[in-house]
Protein backbone atom coordinates (compact mmCIF):
# COMPACT_ATOMS: atom_id res chain seq x y z
CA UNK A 1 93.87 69.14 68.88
CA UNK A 2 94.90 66.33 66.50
CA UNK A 3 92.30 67.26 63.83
CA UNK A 4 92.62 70.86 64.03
CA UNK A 5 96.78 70.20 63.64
CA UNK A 6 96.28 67.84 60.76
CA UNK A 7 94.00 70.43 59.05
CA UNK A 8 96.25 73.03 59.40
CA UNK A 9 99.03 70.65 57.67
CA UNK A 10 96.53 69.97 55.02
CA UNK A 11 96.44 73.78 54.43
CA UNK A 12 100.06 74.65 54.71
CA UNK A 13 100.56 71.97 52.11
CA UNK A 14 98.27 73.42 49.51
CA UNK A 15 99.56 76.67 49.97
CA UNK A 16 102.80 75.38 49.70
CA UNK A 17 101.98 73.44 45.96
CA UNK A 18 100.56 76.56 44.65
CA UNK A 19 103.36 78.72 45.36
CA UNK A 20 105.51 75.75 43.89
CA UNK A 21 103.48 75.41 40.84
CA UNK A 22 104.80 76.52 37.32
CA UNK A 23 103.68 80.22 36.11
CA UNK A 24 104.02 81.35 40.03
CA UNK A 25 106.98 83.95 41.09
CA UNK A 26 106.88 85.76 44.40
CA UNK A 27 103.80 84.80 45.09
CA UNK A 28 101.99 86.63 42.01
CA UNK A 29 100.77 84.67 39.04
CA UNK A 30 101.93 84.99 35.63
CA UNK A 31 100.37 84.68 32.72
CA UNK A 32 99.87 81.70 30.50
CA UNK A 33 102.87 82.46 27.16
CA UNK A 34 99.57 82.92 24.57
CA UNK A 35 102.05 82.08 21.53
CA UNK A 36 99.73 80.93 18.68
CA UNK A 37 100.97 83.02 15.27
CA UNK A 38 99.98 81.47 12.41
CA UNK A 39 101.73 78.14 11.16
CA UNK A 40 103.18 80.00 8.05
CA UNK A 41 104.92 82.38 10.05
CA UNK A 42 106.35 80.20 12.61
CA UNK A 43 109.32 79.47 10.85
CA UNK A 44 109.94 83.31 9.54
CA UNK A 45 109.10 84.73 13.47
CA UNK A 46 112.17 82.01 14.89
CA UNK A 47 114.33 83.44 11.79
CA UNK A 48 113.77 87.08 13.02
CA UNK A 49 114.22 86.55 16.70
CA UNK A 50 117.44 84.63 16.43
CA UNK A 51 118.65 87.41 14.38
CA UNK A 52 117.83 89.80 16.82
CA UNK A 53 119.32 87.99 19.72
CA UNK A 54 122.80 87.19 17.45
CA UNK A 55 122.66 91.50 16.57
CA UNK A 56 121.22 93.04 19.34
CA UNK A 57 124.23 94.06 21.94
CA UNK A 58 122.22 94.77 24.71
CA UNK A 59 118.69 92.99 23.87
CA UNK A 60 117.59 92.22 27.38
CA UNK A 61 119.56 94.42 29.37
CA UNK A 62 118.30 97.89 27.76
CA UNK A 63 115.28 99.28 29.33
CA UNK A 64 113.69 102.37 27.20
CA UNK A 65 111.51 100.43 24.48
CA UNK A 66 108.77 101.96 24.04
CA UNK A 67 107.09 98.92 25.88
CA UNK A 68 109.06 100.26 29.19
CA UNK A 69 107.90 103.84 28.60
CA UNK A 70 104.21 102.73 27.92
CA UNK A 71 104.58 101.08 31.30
CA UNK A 72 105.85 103.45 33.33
CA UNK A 73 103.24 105.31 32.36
CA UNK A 74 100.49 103.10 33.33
CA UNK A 75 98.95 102.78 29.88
CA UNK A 76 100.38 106.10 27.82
CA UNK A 77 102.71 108.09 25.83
CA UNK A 78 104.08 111.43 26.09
CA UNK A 79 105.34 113.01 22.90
CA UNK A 80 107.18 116.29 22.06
CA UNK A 81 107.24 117.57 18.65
CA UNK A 82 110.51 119.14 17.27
CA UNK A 83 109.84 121.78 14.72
CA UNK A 84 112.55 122.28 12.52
CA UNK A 85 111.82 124.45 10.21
CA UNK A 86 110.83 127.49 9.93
CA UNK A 87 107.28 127.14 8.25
CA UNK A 88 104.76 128.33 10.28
CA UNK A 89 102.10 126.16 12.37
CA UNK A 90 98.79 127.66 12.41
CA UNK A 91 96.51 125.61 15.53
CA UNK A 92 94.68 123.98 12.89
CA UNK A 93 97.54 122.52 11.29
CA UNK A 94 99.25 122.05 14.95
CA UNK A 95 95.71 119.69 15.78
CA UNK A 96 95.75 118.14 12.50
CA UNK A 97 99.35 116.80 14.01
CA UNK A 98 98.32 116.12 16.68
CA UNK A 99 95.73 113.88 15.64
CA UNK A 100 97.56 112.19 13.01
CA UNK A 101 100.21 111.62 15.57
CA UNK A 102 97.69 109.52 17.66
CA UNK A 103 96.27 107.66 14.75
CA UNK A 104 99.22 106.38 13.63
CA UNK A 105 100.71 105.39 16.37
CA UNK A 106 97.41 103.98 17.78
CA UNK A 107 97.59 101.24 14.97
CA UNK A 108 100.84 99.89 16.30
CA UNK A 109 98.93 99.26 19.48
CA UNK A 110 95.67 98.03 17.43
CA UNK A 111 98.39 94.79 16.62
CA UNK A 112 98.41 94.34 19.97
CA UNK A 113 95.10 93.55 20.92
CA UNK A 114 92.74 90.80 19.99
CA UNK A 115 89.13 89.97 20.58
CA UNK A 116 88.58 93.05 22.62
CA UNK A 117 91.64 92.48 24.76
CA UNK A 118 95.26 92.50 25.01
CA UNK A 119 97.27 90.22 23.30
CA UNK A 120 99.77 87.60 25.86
CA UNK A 121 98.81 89.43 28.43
CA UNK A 122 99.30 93.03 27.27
CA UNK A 123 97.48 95.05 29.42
CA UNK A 124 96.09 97.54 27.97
CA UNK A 125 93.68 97.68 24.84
CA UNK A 126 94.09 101.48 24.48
CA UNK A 127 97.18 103.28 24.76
CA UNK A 128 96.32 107.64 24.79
CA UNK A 129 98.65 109.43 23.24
CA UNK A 130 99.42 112.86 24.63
CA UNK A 131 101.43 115.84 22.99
CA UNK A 132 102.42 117.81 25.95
CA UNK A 133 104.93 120.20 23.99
CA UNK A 134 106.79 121.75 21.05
CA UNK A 135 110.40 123.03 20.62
CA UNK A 136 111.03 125.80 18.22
CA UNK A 137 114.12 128.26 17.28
CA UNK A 138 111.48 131.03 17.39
CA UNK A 139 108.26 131.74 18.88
CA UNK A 140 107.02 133.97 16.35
CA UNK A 141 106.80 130.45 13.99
CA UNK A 142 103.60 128.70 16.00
CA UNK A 143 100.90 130.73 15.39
CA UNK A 144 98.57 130.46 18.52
CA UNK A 145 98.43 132.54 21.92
CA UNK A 146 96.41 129.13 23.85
CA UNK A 147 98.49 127.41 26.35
CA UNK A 148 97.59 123.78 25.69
CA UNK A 149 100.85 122.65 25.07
CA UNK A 150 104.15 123.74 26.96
CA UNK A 151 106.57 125.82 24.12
CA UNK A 152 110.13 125.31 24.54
CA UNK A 153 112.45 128.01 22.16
CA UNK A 154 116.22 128.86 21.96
CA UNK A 155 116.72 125.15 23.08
CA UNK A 156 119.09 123.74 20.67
CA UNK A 157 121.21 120.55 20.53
CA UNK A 158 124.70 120.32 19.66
CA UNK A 159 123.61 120.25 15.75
CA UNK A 160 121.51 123.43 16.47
CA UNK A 161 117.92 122.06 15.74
CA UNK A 162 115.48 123.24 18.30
CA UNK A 163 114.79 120.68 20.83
CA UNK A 164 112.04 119.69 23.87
CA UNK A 165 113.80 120.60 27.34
CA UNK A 166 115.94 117.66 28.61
CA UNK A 167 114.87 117.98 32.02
CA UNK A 168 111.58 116.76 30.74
CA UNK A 169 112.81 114.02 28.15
CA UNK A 170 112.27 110.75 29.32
CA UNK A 171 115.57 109.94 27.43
CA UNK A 172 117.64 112.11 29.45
CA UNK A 173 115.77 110.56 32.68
CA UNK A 174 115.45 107.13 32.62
CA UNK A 175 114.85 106.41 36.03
CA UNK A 176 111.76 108.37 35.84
CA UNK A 177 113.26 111.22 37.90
CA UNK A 178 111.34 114.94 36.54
CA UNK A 179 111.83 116.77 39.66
CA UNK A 180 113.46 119.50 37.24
CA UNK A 181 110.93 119.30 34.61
CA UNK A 182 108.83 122.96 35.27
CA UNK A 183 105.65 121.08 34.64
CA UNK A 184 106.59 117.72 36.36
CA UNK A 185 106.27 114.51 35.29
CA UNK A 186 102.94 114.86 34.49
CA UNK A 187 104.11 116.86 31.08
CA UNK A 188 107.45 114.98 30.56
CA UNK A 189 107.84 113.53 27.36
CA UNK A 190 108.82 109.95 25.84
CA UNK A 191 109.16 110.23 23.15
CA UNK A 192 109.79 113.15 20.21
CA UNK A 193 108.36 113.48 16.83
CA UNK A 194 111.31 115.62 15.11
CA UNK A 195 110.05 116.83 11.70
CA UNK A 196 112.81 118.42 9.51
CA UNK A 197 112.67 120.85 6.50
CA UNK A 198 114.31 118.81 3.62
CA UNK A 199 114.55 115.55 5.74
CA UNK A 200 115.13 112.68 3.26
CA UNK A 201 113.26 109.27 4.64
CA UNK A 202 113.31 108.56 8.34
CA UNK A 203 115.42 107.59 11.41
CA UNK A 204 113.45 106.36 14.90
CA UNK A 205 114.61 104.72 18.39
CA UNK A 206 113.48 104.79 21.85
CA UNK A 207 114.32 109.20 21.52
CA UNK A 208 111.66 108.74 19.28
CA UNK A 209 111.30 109.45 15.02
CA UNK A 210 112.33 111.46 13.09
CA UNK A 211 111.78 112.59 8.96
CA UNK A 212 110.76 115.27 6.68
CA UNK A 213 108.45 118.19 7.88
CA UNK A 214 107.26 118.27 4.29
CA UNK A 215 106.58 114.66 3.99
CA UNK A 216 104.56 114.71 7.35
CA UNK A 217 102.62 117.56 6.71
CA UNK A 218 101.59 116.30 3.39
CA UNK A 219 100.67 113.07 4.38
CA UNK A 220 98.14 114.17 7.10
CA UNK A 221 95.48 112.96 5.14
CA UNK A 222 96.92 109.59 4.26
CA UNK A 223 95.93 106.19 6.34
CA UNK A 224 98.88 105.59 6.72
CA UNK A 225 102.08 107.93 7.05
CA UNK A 226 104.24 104.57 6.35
CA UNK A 227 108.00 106.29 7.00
CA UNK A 228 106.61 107.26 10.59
CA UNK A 229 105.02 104.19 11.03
CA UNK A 230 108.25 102.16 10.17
CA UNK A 231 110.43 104.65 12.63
CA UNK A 232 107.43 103.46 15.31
CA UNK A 233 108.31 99.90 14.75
CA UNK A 234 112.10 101.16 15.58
CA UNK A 235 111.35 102.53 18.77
CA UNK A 236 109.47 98.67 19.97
CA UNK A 237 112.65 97.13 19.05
CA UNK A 238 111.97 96.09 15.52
CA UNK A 239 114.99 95.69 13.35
CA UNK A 240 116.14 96.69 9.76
CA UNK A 241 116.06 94.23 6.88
CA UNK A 242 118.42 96.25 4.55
CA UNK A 243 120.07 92.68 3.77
CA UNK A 244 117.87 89.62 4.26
CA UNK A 245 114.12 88.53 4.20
CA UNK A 246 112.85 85.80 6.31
CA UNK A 247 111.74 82.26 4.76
CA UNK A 248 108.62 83.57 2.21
CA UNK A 249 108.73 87.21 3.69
CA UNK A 250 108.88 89.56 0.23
CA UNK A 251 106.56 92.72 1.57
CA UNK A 252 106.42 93.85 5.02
CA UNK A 253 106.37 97.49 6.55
CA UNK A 254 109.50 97.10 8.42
CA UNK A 255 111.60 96.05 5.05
CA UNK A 256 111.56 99.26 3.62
CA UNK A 257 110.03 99.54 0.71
CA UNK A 258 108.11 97.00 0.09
CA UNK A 259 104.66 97.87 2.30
CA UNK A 260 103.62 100.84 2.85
CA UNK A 261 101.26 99.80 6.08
CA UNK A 262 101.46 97.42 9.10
CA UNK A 263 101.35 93.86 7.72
CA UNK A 264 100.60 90.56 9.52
CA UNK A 265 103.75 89.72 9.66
CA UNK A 266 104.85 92.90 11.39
CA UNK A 267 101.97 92.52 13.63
CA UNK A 268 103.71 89.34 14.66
CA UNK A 269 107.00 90.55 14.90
CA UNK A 270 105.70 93.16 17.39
CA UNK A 271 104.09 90.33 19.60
CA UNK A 272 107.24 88.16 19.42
CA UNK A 273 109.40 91.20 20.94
CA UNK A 274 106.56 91.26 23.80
CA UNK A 275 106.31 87.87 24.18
CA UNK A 276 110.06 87.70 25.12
CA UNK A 277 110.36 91.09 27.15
CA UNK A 278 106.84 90.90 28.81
CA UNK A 279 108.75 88.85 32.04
CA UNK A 280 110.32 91.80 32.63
CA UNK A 281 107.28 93.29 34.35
CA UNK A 282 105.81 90.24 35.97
CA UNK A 283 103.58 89.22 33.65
């Protein structure tokens, strides 16, 4: 009886050390902090993020990044595009958007994988993009009959420009609550790519981005449609540098201006907002 109580003890113990050690929180592990950036972009990174913290008024607190949406989805996005404009969309131009839409925004989440996996524990090393709508003044301006995509008309904002119903924006629903959305929240959206006629360069958050419906549609051939891609950075929390470049930072994407595709160093600036948000979900 002795042996078998002294065994148990023994046991108790170890579980007791593991749930004590470091890198363990209610019982689940976490993941090892993988922080290994280059040495000359140590000091630049630091620079950034204690910007960000001194700027940002609600840096830890606000819970729509595009990381959070990506989560909640298990692995995805959801976009809506706004058409504003009244050009009209053939279905081969609307799938030429569509897949420039994906490629672009897939080589945000290229910067966050490496080796085949994801960096600092992001878990996922593909992230689908899906276009579940489009908003419109009139119906009359997209030019196909096929129902692939949910059509939203006569739904206007308070500026008038045509917008994706709000019962289905994940902006309008944080808490992940689409009961109202006609097609559920299997065809809600996260985000919105709003493309304006005469649009001059680009605006982009956790709505989404926004910029000209010319300059999109003429860049659908480029590698890389740099004003969306900067607006993507936007909507992962990346800041402006309208005022000051880090320590031997001249030419990086999010600097407008100066790069005109995603750099190293905004590759690393994306990991450095994950590495200090990733906690948030455990990991």
């Amino acid at each position: 009886m002795r042996r078998h109580l002294a065994r148990l003890l023994t046991v108790l113990a170890v579980l007791a050390a593991a749930f004590a050690t470091p890198g363990m929180a209610n019982g689940r592990a976490q993941a090892a902090d993988e922080w290994n950036p280059p040495a000359h972009l140590v000091q630049p990174l630091n620079e950034v993020w204690n910007h960000v913290e001194s700027t940002y008024g609600n840096l830890y607190g606000f819970r729509n990044y595009g990381w959070d949406q990506i989560m909640a989805n298990r692995g995805s996005v959801n976009y809506c595009v706004r058409w504003e404009s009244d050009a009209p969309v053939s279905a081969a131009l609307r799938d030429r958007i569509h897949a420039a839409l994906k490629k672009q925004f897939g080589k945000w989440m290229a910067a966050m994988t490496e080796n085949g996996k994801g960096h600092n524990a992001w878990p996922y090393t593909d992230v689908p993009v899906n276009i579940v709508g489009w908003a419109v003044k009139n119906r009359s301006t997209l030019q196909w009959t096929d129902n692939s995509v949910d059509i939203y008309t006569g739904i206007l904002d308070s500026g008038g420009a045509p917008q994706c119903a709000p019962d289905c924006g994940r902006f309008f629903h944080q808490d992940g609550n689409y009961s109202k959305c006609p097609g559920g929240a299997a065809r809600h959206y996260d985000q919105s790519l709003w493309l304006t006629k005469g649009f001059g360069g680009g605006a982009g958050g956790d709505w989404g981005q926004r910029m000209g419906q010319e300059y999109f549609t003429g860049a659908l051939n480029q590698e890389n449609i740099h004003i969306y891609l900067h607006e993507v950075g936007h909507t992962f929390g990346l800041d402006d540098f309208y005022d000051w470049s880090p320590t031997g930072q001249c030419c990086f994407l999010m600097k407008a201006g100066s790069a005109t595709q995603i750099t190293e160093f905004d590759q690393w600036m994306l990991r450095d907002f994950w590495r200090h948000l990733k906690n948030r979900y455990g990991l």
